[in-house]
N, C-alpha and C. Protein backbone atom coordinates (compact mmCIF):
# COMPACT_ATOMS: atom_id res chain seq x y z
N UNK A 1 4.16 -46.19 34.58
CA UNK A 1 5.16 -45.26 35.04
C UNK A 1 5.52 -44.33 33.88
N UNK A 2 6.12 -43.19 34.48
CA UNK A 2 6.31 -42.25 33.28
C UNK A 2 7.44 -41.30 33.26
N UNK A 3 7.81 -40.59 32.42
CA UNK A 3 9.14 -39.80 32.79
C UNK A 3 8.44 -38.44 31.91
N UNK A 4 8.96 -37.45 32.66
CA UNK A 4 8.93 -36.21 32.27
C UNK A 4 9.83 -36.20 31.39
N UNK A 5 10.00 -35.22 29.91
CA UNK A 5 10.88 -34.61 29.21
C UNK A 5 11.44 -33.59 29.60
N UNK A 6 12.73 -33.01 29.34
CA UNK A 6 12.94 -31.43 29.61
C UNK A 6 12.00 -30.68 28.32
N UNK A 7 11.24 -31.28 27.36
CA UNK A 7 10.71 -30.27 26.97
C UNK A 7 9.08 -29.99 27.70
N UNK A 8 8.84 -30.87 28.75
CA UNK A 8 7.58 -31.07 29.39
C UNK A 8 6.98 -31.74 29.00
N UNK A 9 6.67 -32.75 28.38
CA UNK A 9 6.09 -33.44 27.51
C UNK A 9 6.37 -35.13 28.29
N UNK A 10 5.34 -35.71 28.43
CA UNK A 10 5.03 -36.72 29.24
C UNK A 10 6.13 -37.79 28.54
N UNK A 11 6.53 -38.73 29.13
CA UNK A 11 6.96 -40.26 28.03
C UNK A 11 6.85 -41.14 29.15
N UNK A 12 5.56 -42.10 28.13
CA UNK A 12 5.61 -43.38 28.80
C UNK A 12 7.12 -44.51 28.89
N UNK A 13 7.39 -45.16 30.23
CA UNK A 13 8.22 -46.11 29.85
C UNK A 13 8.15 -47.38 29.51
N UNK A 14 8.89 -48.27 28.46
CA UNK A 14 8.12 -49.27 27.93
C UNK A 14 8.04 -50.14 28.67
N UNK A 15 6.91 -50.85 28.29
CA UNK A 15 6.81 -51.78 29.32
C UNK A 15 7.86 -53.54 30.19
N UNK A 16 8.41 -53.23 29.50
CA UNK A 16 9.55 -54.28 29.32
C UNK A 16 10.39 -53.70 30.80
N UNK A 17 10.61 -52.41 30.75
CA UNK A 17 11.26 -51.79 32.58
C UNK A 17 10.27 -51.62 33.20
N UNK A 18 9.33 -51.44 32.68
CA UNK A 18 8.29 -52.14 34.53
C UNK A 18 8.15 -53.40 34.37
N UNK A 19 8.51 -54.56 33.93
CA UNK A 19 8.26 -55.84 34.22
C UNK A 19 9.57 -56.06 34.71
N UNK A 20 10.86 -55.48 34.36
CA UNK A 20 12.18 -55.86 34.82
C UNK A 20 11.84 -55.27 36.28
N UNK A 21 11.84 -54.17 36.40
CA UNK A 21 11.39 -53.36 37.82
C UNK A 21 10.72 -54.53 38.70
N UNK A 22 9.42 -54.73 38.47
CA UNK A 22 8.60 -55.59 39.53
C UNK A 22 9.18 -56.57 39.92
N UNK A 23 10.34 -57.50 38.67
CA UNK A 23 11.11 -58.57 38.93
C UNK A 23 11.80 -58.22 39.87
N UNK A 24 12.72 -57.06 40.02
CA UNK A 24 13.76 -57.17 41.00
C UNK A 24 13.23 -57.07 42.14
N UNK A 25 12.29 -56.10 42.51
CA UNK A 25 11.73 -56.15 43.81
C UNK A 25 11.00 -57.09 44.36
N UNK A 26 10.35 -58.48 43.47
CA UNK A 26 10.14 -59.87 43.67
C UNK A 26 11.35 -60.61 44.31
N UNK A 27 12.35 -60.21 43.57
CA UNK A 27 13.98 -60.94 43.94
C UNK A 27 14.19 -60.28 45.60
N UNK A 28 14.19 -58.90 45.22
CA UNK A 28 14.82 -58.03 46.47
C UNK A 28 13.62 -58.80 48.12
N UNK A 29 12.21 -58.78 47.37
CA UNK A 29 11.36 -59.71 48.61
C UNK A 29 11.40 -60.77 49.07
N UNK A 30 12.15 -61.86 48.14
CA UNK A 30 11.96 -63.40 48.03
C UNK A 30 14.06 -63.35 49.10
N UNK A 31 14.64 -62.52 48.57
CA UNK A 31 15.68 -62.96 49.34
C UNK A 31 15.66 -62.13 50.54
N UNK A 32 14.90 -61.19 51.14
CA UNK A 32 14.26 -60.85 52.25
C UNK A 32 14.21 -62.06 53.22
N UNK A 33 13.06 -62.57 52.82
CA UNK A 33 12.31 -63.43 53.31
C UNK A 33 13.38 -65.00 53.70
N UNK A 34 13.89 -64.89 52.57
CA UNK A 34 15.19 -66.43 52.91
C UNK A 34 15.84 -65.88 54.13
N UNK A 35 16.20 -64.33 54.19
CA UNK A 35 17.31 -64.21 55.19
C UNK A 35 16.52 -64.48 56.71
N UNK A 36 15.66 -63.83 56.88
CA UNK A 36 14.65 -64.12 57.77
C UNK A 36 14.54 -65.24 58.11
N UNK A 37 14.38 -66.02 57.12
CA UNK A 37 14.29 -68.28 57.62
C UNK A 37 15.53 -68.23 58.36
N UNK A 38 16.42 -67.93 57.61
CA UNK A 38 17.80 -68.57 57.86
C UNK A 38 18.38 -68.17 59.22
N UNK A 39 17.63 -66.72 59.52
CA UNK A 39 18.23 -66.07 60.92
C UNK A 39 17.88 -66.88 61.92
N UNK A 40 16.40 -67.26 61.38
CA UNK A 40 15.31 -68.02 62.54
C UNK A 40 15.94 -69.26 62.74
N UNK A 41 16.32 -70.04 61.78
CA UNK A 41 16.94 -71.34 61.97
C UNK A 41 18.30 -71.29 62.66
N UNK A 42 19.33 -70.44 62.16
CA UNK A 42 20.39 -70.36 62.62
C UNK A 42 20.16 -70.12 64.53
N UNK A 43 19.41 -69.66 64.75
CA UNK A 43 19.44 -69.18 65.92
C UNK A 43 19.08 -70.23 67.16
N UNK A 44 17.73 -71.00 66.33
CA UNK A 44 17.32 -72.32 66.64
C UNK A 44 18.60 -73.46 66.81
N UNK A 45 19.55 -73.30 65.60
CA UNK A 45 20.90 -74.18 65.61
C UNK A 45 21.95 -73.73 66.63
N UNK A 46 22.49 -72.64 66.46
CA UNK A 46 23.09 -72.45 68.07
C UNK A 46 23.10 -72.65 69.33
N UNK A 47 21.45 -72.79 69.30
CA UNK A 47 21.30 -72.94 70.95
C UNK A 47 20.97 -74.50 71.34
N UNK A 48 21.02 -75.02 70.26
CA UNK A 48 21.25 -76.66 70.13
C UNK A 48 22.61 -77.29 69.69
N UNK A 49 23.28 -76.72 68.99
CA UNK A 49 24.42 -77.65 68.87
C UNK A 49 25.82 -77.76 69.70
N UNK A 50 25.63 -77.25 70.69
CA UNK A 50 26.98 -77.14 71.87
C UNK A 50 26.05 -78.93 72.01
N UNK A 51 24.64 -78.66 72.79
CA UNK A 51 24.65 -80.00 74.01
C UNK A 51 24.86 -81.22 72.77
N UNK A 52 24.44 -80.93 71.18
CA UNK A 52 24.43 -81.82 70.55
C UNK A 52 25.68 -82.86 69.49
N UNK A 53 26.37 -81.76 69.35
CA UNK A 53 27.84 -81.81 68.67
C UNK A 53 28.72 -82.93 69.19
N UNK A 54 28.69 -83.05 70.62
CA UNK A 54 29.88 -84.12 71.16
C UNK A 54 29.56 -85.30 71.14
N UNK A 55 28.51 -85.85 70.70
CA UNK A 55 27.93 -87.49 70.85
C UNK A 55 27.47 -87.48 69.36
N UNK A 56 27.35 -86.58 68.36
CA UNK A 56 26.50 -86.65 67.52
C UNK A 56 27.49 -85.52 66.02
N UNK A 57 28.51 -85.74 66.57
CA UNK A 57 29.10 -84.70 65.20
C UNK A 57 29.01 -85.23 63.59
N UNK A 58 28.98 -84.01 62.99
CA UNK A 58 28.57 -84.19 61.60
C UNK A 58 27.18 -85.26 61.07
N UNK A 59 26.73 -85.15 62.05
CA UNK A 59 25.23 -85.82 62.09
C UNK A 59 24.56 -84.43 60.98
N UNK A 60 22.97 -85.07 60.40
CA UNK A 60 22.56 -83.91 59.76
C UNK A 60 21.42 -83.62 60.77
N UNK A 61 21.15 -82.28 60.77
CA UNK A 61 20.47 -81.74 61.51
C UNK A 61 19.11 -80.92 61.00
N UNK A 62 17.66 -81.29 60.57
CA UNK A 62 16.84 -80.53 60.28
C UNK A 62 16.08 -79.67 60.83
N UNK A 63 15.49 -79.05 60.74
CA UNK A 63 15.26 -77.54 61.70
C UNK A 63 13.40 -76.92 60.62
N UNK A 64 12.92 -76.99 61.64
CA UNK A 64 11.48 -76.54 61.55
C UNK A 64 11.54 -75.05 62.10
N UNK A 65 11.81 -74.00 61.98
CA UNK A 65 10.97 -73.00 62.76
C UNK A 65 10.43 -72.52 63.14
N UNK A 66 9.01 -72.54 62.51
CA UNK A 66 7.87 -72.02 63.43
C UNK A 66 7.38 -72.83 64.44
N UNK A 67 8.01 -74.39 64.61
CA UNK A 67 7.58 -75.03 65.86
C UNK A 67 8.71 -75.04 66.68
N UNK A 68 9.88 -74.04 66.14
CA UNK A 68 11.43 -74.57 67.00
C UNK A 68 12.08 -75.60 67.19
N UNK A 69 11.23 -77.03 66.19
CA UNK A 69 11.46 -78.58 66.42
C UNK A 69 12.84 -78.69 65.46
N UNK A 70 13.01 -79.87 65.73
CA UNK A 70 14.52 -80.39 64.88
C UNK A 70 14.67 -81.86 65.15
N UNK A 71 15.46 -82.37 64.26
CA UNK A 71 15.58 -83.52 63.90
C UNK A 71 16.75 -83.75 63.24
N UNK A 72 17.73 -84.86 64.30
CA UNK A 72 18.72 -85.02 63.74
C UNK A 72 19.03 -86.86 63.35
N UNK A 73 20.02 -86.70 62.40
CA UNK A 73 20.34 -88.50 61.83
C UNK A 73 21.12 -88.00 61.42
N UNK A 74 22.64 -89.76 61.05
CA UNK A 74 23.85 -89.48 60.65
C UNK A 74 23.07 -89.43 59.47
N UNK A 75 22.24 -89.98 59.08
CA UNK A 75 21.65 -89.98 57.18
C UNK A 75 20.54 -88.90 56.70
N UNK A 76 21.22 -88.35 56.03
CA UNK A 76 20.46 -86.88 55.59
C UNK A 76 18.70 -87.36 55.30
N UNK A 77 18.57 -88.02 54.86
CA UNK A 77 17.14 -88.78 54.54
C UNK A 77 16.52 -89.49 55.26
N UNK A 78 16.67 -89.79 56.29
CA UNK A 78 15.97 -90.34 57.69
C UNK A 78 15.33 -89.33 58.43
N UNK A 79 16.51 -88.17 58.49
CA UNK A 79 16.24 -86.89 59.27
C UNK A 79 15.25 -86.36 58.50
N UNK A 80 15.39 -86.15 57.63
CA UNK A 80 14.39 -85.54 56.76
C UNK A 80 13.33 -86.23 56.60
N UNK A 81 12.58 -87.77 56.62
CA UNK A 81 11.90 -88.66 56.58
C UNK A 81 10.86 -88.01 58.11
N UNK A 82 11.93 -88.25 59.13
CA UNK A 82 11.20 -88.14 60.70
C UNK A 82 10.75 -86.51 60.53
N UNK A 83 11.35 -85.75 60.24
CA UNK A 83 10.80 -84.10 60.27
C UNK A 83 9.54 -84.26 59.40
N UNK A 84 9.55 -84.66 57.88
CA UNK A 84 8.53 -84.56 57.10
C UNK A 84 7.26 -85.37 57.93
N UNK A 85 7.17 -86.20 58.99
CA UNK A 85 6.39 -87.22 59.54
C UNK A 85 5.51 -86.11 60.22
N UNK A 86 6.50 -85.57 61.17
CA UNK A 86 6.53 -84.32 62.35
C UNK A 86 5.13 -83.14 61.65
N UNK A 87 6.00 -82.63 60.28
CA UNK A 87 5.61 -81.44 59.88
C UNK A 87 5.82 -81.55 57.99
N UNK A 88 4.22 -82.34 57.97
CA UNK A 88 4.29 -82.47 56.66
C UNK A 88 4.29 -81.19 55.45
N UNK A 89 3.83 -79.95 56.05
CA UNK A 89 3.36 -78.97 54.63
C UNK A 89 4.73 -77.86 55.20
N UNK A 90 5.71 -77.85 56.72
CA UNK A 90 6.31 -76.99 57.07
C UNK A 90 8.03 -76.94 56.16
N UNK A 91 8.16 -75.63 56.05
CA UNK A 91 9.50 -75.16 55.88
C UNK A 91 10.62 -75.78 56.54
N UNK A 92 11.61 -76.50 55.55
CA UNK A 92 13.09 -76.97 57.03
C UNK A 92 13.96 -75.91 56.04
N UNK A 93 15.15 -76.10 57.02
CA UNK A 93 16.61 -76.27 56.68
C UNK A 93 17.43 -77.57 57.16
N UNK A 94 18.05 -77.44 56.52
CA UNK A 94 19.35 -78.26 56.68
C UNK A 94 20.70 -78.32 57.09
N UNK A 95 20.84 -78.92 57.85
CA UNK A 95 22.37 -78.43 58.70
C UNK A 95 23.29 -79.55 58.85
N UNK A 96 24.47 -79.05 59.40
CA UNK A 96 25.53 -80.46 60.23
C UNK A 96 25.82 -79.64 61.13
N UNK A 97 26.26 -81.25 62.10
CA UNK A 97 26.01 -80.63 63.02
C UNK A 97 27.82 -80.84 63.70
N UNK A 98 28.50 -79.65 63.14
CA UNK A 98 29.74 -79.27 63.05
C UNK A 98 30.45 -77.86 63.40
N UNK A 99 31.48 -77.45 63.47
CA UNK A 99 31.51 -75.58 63.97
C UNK A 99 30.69 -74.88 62.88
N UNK A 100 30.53 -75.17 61.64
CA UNK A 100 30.04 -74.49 60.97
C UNK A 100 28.54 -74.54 60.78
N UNK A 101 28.05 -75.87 60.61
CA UNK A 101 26.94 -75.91 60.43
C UNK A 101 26.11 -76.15 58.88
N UNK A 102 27.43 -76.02 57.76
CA UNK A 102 27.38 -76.33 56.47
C UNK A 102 27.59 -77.74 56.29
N UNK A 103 26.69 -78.06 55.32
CA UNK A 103 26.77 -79.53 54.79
C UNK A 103 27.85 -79.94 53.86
N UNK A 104 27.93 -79.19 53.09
CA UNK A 104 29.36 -79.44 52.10
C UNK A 104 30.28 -78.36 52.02
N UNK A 105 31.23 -78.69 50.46
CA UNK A 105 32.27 -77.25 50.77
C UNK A 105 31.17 -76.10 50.34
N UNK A 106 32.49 -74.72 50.40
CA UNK A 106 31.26 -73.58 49.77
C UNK A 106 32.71 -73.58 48.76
């Protein structure tokens, strides 16, 4: 990359701001992409936790998305045990299964 002078005269920029540069737009892609999971899951969690909430509150709730599957246990590691069984190399999240849907405080 390069910057013009006002006297016309080319200047390279060092390379240290194009490696900061590429970083952020790595950052700006990588948290793209989280929001995207999270929409997909969240959306997957809504339309499951009304029938699931009243027999099963604060249960943890894991969530596959690209198969729409889920898996819930009162023990965060069971749930997660039976999903990993399900969908060994796939993406989860993690949920409760509460109004919010957060596992601890924020």
């Amino acid at each position: 990359m390069a910057k013009i002078l006002s006297d016309g005269k080319l200047r390279r920029l060092p390379k240290r701001f194009l490696t900061r540069q590429k970083l952020s737009e790595e950052t700006a892609r990588r948290q793209a992409e989280s929001d995207t999971f999270y929409q997909r899951c969240r959306a997957i969690f809504e339309r499951v936790c009304p029938e699931l909430i009243e027999e099963h509150y604060n249960w943890y709730i894991i969530i596959e998305p690209d198969s729409k599957d889920y898996s819930i246990d009162s023990d965060e590691m069971v749930a997660i045990q039976k999903m990993r069984e399900q969908h060994p190399q796939g993406k989860v999240m993690i949920m409760r299964l509460n109004e919010t849907g957060t596992c601890g405080r924020i």
